[in-house]
C-alpha atoms as a PDB file:
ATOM      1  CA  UNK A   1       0.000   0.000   0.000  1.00  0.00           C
ATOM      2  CA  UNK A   2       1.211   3.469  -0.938  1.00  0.00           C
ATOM      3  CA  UNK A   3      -0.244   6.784   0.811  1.00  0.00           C
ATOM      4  CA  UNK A   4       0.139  10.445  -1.272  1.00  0.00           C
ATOM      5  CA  UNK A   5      -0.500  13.225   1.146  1.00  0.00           C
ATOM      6  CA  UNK A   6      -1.684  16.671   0.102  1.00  0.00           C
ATOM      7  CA  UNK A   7      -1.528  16.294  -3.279  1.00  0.00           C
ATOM      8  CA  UNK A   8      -2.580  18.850  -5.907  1.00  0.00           C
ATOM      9  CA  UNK A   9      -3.651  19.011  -9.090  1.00  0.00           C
ATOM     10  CA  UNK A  10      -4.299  21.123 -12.025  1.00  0.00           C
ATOM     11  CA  UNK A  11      -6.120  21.023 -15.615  1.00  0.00           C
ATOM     12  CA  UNK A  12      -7.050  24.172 -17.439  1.00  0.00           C
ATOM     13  CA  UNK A  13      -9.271  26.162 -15.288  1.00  0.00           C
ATOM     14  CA  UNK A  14      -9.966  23.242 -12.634  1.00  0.00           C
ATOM     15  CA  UNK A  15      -7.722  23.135  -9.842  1.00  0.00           C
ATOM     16  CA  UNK A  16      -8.012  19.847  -6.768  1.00  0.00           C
ATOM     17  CA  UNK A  17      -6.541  19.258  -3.696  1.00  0.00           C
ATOM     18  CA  UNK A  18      -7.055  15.908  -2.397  1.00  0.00           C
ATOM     19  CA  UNK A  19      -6.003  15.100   1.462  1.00  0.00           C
ATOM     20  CA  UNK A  20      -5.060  11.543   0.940  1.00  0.00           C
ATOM     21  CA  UNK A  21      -4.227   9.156  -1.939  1.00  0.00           C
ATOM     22  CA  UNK A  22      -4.316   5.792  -0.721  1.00  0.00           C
ATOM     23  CA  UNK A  23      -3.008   3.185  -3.282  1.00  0.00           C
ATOM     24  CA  UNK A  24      -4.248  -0.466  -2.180  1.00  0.00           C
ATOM     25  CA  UNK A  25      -3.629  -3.552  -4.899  1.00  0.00           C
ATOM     26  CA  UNK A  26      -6.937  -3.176  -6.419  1.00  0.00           C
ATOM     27  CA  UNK A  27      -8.656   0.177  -5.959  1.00  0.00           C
ATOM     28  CA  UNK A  28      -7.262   3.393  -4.881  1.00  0.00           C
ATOM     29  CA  UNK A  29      -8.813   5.668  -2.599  1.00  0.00           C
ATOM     30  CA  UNK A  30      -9.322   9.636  -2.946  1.00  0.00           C
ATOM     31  CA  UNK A  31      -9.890  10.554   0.472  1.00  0.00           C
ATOM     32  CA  UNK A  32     -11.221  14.044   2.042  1.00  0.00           C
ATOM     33  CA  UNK A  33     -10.453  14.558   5.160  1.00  0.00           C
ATOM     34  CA  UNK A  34     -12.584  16.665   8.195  1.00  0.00           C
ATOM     35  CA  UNK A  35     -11.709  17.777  11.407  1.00  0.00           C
ATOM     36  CA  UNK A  36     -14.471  19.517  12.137  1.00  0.00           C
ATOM     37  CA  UNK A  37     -15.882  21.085  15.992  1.00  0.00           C
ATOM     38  CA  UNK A  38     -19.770  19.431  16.726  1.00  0.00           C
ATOM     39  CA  UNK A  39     -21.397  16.468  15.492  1.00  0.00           C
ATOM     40  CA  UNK A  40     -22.149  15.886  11.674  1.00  0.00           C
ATOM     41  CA  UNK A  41     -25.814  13.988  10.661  1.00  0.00           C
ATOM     42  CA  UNK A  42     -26.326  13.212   7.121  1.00  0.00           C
ATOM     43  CA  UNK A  43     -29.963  14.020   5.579  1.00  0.00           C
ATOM     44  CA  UNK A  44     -31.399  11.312   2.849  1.00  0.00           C
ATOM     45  CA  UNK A  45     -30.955  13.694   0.472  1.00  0.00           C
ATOM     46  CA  UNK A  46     -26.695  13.988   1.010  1.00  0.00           C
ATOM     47  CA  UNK A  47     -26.862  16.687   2.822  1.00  0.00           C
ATOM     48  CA  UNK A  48     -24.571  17.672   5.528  1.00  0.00           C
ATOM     49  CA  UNK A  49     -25.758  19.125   9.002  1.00  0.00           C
ATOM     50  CA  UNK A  50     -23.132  20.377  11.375  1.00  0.00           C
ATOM     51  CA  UNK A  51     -24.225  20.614  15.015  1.00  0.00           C
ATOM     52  CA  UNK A  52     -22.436  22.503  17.573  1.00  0.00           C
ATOM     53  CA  UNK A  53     -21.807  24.557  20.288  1.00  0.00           C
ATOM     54  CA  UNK A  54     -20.359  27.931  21.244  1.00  0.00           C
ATOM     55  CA  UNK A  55     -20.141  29.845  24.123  1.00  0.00           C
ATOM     56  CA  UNK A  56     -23.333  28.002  25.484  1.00  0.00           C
ATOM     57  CA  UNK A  57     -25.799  28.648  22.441  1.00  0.00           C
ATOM     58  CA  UNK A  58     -26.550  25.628  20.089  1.00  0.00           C
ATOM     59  CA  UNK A  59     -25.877  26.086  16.316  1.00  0.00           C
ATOM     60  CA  UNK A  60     -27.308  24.151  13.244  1.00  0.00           C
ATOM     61  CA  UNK A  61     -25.284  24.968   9.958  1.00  0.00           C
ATOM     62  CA  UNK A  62     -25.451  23.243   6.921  1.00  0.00           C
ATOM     63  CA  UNK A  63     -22.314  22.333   5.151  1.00  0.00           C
ATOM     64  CA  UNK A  64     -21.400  22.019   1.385  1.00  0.00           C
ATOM     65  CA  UNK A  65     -20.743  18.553   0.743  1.00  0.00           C
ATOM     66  CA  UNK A  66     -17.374  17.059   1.482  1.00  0.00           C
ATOM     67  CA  UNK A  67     -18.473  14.216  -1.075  1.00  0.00           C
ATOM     68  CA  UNK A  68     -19.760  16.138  -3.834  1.00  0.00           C
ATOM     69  CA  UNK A  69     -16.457  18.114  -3.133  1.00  0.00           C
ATOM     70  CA  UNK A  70     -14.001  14.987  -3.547  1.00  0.00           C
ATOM     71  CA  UNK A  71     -16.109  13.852  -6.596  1.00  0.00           C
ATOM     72  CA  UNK A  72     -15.540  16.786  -8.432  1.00  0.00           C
ATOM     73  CA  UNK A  73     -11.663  16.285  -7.417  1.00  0.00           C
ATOM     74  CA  UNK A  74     -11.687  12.979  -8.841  1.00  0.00           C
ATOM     75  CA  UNK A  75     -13.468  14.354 -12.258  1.00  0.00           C
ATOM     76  CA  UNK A  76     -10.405  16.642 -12.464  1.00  0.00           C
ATOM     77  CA  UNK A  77      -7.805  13.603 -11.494  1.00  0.00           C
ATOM     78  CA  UNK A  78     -10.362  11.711 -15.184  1.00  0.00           C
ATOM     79  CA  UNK A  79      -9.323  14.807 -16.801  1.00  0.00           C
ATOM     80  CA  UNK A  80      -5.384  14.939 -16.756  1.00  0.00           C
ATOM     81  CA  UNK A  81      -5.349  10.990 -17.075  1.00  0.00           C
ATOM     82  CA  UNK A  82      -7.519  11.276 -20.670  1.00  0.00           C
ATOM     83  CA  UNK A  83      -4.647  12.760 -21.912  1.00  0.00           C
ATOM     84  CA  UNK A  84      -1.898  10.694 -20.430  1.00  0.00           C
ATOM     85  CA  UNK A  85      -3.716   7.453 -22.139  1.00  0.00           C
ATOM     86  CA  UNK A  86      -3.493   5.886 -25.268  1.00  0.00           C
ATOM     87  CA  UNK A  87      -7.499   6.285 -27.062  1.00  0.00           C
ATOM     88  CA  UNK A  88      -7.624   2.422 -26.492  1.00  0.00           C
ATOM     89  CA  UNK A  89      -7.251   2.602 -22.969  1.00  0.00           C
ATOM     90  CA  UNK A  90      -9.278   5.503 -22.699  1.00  0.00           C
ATOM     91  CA  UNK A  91     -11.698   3.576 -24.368  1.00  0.00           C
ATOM     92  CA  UNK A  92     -11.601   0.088 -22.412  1.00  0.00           C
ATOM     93  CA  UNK A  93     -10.924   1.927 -19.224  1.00  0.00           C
ATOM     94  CA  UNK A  94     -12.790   4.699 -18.553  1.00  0.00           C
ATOM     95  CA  UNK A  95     -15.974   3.500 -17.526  1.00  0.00           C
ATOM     96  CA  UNK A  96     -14.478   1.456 -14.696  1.00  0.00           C
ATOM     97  CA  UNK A  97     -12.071   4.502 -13.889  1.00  0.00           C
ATOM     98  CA  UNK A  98     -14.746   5.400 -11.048  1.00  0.00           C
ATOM     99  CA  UNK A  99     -15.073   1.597  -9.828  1.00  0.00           C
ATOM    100  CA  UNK A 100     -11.161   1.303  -9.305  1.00  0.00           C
ATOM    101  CA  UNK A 101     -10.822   4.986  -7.796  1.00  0.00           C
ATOM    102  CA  UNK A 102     -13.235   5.161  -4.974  1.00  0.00           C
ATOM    103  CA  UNK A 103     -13.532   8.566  -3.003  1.00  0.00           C
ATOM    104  CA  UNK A 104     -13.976   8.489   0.739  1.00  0.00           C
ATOM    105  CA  UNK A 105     -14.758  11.582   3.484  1.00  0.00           C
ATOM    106  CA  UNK A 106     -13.315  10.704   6.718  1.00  0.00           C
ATOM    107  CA  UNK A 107     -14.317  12.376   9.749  1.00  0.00           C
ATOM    108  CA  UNK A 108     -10.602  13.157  12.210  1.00  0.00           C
ATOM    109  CA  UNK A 109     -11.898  14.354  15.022  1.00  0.00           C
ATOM    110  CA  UNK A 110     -12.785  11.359  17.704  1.00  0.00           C
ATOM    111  CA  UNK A 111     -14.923  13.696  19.443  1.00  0.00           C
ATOM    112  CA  UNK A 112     -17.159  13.881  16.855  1.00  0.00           C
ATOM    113  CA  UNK A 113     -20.153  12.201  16.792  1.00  0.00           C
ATOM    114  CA  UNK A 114     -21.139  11.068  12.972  1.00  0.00           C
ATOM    115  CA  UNK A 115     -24.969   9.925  12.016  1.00  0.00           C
ATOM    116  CA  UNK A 116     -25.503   8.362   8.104  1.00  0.00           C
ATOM    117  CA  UNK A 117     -28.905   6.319   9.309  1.00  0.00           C
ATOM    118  CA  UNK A 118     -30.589   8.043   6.760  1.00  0.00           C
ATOM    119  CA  UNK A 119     -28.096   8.763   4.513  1.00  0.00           C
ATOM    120  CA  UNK A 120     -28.479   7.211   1.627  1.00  0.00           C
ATOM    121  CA  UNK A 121     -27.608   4.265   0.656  1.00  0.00           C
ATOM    122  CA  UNK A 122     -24.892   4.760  -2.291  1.00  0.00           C
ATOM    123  CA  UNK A 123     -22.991   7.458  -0.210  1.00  0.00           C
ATOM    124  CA  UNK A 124     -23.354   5.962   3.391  1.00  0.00           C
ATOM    125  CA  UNK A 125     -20.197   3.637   3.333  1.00  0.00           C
ATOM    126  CA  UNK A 126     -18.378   6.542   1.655  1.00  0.00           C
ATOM    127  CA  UNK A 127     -18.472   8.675   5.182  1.00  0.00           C
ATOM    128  CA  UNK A 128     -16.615   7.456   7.940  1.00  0.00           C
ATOM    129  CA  UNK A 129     -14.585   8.048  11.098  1.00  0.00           C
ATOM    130  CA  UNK A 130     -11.034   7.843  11.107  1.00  0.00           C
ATOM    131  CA  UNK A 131     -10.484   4.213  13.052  1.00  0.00           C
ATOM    132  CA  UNK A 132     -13.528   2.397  10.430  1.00  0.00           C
ATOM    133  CA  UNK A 133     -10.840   3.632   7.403  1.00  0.00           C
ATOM    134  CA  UNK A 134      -8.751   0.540   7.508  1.00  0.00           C
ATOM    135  CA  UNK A 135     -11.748  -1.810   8.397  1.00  0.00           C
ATOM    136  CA  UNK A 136     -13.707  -0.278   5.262  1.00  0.00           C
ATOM    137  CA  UNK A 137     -10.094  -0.898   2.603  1.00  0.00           C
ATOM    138  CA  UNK A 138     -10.240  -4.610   4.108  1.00  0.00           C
ATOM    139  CA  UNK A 139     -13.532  -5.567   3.422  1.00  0.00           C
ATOM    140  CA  UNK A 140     -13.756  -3.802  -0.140  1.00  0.00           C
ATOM    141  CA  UNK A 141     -10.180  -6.210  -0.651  1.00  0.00           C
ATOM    142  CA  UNK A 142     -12.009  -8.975   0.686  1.00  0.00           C
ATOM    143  CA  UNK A 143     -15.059  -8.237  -1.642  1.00  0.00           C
ATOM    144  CA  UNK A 144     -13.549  -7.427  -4.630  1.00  0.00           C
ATOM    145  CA  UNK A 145     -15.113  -8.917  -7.573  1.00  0.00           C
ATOM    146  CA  UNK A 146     -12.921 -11.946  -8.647  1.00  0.00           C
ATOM    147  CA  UNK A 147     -11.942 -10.889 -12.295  1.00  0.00           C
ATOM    148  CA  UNK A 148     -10.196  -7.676 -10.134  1.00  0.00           C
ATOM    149  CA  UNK A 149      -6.578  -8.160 -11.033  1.00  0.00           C
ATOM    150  CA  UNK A 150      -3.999  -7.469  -8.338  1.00  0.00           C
ATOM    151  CA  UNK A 151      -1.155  -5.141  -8.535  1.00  0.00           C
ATOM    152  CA  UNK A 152       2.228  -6.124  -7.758  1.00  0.00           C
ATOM    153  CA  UNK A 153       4.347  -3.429  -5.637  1.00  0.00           C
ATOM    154  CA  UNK A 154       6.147  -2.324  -8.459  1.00  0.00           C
ATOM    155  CA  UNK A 155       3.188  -1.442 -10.364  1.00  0.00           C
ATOM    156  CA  UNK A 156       1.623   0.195  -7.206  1.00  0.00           C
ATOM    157  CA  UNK A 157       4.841   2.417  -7.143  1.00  0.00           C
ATOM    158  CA  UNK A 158       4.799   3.101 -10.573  1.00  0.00           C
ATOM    159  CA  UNK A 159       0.927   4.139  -9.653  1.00  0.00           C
ATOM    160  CA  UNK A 160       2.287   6.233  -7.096  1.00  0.00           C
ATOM    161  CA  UNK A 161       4.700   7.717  -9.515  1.00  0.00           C
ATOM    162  CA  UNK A 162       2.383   8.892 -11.360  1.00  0.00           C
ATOM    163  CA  UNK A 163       0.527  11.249  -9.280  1.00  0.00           C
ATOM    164  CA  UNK A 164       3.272  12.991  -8.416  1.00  0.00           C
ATOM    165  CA  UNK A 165       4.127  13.496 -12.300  1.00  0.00           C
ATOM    166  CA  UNK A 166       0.657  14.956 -12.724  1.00  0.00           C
ATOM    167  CA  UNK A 167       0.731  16.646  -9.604  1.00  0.00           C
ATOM    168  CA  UNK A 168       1.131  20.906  -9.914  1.00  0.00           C
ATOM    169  CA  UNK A 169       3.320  22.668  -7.370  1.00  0.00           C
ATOM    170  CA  UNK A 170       1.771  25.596  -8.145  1.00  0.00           C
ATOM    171  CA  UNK A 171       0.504  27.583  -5.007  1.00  0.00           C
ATOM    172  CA  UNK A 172      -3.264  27.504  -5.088  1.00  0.00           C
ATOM    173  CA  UNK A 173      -5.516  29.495  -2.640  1.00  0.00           C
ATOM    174  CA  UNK A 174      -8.318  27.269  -2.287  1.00  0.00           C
ATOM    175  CA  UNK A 175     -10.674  28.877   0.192  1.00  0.00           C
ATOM    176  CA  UNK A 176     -10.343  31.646  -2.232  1.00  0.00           C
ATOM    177  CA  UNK A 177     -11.281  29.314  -5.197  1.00  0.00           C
ATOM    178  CA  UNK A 178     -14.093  27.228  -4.372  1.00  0.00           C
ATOM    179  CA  UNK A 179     -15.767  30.541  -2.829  1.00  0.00           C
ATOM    180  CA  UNK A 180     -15.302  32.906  -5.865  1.00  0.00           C
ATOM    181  CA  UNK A 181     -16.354  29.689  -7.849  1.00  0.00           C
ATOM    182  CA  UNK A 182     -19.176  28.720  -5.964  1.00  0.00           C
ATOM    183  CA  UNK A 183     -20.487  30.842  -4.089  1.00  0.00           C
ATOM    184  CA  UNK A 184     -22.949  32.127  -6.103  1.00  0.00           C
ATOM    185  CA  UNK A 185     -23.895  28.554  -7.518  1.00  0.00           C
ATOM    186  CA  UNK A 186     -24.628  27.048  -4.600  1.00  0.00           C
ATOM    187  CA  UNK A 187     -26.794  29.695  -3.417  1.00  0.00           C
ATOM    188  CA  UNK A 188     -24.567  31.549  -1.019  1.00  0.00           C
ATOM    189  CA  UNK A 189     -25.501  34.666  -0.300  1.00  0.00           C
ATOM    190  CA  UNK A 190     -23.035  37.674  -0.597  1.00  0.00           C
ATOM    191  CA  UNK A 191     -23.372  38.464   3.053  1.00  0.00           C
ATOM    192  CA  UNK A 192     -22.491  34.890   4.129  1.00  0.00           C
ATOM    193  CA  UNK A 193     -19.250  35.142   1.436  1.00  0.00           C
ATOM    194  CA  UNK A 194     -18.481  37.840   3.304  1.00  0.00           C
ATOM    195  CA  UNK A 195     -19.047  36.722   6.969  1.00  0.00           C
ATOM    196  CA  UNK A 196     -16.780  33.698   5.811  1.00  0.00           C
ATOM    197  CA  UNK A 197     -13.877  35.727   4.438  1.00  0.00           C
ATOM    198  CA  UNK A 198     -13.971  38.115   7.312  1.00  0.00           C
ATOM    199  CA  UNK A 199     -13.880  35.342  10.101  1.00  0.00           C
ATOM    200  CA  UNK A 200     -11.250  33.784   8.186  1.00  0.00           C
ATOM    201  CA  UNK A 201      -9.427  37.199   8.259  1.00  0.00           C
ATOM    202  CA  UNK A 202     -10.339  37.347  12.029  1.00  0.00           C
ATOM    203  CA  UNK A 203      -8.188  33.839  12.779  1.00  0.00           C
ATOM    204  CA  UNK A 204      -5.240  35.045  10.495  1.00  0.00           C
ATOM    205  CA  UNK A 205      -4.862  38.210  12.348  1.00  0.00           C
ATOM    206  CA  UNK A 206      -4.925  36.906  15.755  1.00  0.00           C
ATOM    207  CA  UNK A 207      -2.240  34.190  15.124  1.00  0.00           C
ATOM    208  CA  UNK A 208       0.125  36.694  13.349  1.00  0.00           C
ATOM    209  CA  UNK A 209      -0.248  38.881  16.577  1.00  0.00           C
ATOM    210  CA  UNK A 210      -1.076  36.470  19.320  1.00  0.00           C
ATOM    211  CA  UNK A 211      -3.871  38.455  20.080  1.00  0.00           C
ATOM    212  CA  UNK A 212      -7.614  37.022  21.275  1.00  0.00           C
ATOM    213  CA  UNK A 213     -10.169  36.641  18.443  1.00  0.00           C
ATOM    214  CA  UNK A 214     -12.192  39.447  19.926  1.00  0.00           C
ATOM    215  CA  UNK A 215      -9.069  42.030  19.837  1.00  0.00           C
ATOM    216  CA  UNK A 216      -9.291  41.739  16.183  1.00  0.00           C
ATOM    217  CA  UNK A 217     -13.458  42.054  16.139  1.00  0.00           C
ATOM    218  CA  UNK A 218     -16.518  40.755  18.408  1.00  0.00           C
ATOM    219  CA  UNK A 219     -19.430  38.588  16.623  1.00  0.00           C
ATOM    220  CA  UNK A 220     -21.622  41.868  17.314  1.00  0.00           C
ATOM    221  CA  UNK A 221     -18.527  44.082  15.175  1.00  0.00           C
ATOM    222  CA  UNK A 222     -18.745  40.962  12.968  1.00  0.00           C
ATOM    223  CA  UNK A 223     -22.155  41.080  12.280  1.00  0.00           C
ATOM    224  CA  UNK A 224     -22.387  44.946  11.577  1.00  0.00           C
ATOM    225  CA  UNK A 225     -19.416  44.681   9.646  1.00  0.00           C
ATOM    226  CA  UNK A 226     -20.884  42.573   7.306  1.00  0.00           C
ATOM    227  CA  UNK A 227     -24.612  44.558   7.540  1.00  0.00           C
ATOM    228  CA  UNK A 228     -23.268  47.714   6.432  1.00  0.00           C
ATOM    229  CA  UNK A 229     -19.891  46.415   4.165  1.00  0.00           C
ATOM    230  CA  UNK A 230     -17.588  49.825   4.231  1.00  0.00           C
ATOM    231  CA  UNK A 231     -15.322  50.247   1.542  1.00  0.00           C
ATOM    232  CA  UNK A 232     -13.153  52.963   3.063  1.00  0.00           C
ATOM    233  CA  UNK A 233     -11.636  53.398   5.978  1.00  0.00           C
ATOM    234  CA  UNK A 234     -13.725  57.225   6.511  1.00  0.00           C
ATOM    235  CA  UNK A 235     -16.838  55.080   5.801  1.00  0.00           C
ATOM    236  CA  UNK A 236     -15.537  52.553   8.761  1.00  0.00           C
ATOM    237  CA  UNK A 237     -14.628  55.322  11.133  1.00  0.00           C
ATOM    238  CA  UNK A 238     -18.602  56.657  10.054  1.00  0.00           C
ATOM    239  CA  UNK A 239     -20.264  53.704  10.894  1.00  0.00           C
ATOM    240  CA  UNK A 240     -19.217  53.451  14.685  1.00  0.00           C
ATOM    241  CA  UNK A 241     -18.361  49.518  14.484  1.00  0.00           C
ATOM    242  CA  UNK A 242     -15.238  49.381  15.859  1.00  0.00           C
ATOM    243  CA  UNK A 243     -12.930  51.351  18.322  1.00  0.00           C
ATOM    244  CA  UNK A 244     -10.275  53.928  17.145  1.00  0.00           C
ATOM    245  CA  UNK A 245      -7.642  51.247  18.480  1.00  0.00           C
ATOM    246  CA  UNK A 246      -9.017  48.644  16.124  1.00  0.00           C
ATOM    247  CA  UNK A 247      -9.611  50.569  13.041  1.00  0.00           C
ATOM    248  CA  UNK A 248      -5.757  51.755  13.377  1.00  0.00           C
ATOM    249  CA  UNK A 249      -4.998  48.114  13.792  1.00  0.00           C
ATOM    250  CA  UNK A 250      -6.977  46.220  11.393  1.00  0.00           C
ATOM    251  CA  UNK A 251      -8.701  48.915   9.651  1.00  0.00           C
ATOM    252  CA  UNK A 252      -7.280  48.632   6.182  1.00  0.00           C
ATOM    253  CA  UNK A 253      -7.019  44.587   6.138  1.00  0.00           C
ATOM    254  CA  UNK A 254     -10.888  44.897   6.774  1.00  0.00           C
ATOM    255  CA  UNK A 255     -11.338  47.020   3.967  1.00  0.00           C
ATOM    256  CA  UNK A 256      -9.526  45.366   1.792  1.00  0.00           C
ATOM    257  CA  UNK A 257     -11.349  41.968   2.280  1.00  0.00           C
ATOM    258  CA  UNK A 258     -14.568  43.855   2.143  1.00  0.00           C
ATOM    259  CA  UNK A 259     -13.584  45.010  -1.259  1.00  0.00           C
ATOM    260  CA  UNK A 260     -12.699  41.625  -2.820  1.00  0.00           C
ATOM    261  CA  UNK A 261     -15.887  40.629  -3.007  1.00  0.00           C
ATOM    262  CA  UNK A 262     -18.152  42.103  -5.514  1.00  0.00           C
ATOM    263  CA  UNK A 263     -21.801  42.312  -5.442  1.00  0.00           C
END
């Protein structure tokens, strides 16, 4: 068995990130990987539902799809190896390209508590916790249809070889991506875009100065920040939302992130 960490990928306009590569004798596994706060419950239509906590009050939030997200990761992985093939193979072996490169979420924290009952039933062996990973690669071994043919090492390292030779080194800022991309497909609003980018901001900030969250801005700044959406610093000043202090601090960062995003 090989394992490809972090591994990124590139083809025109599509860009992929995938957490794990895990090369087994028969199938190889695309896996995207969560360490998420709260519990995560699985609607029978897909969907994600995050439940947690903070600061006492209870929060529901809807999540977009770590499957969906690892599927369209894999169609960009079917992409790059269309042109690496010959036409024959891409003609025998494309339509079991899926069955031999199975894609996997995998929830990391252990606190987490994960519920698929009524997930359904094509996608609910493709979400698991971290300790049923190994458990689930044995028993799709075990059950492998018995025309599978079995690698050798060698031609699981040559496997492995490959990836990296299609992989891109090329610095990609993903949160950036998938939001500009999607954001308005998946029926994000601007304002929650733009509560995303600034909270984001918020965590950046108070690692590079070791300062608390709240230093930066409260929820309540937060919130008005994103209500009212100044574009200059005389309009932030204006609006009362944050303290002379903080505007001198984090004023033009704020501003600047407020201005990436365009209605």
């Amino acid at each position: 068995m090989y394992v490809l960490r972090d591994v990124k990928f590139k083809y025109e306009d599509l860009t992929a990130q995938i957490d794990y590569i895990v090369i087994t004798p028969v199938y190889t596994y695309y896996i995207e990987c969560k360490n998420l706060i709260g519990n995560i419950r699985v609607t029978e239509k897909g969907d994600f539902i995050r439940d947690f906590s903070i600061n006492g009050k209870k929060i529901k939030k809807g999540i977009y799809s770590p499957l969906r997200q690892v599927e369209a990761q894999r169609e960009v992985i079917r992409k790059i190896w269309e042109t690496k093939v010959s036409k024959a193979t891409k003609l025998f072996a494309s339509n079991k390209f899926d069955y031999y490169r199975k894609v996997l979420v995998i929830v990391a924290n252990q606190e987490t508590i994960l519920n698929t009952d009524r997930a359904p039933k094509d996608i609910k062996y493709k979400i698991l916790r971290a300790d049923a990973l190994v458990r689930q690669i044995e028993y799709d071994l075990n059950h492998r249809n018995s025309n599978d043919y079995l690698d050798s090492k060698k031609e699981m390292e040559k496997m492995a070889q490959f990836y990296i030779n299609i992989s891109s080194n090329e610095e990609i800022n993903y949160y950036d991506y998938y939001k500009d991309r999607y954001c308005k497909n998946i029926n994000v609003s601007f304002n929650g875009c733009l509560k995303d980018r600034l909270i984001k901001l918020r965590k950046n900030r108070s690692n590079e100065l070791n300062l608390p969250a709240y230093y930066v801005f409260t929820n309540d700044e937060l919130d008005k920040l994103v209500e009212i959406k100044p574009k200059t610093i005389e309009e932030l000043k204006k609006a009362n939302i944050l303290s002379p202090i903080k505007i001198k601090r984090h004023g033009d960062v704020i501003i600047e992130e407020i201005n990436k995003i365009k209605v």
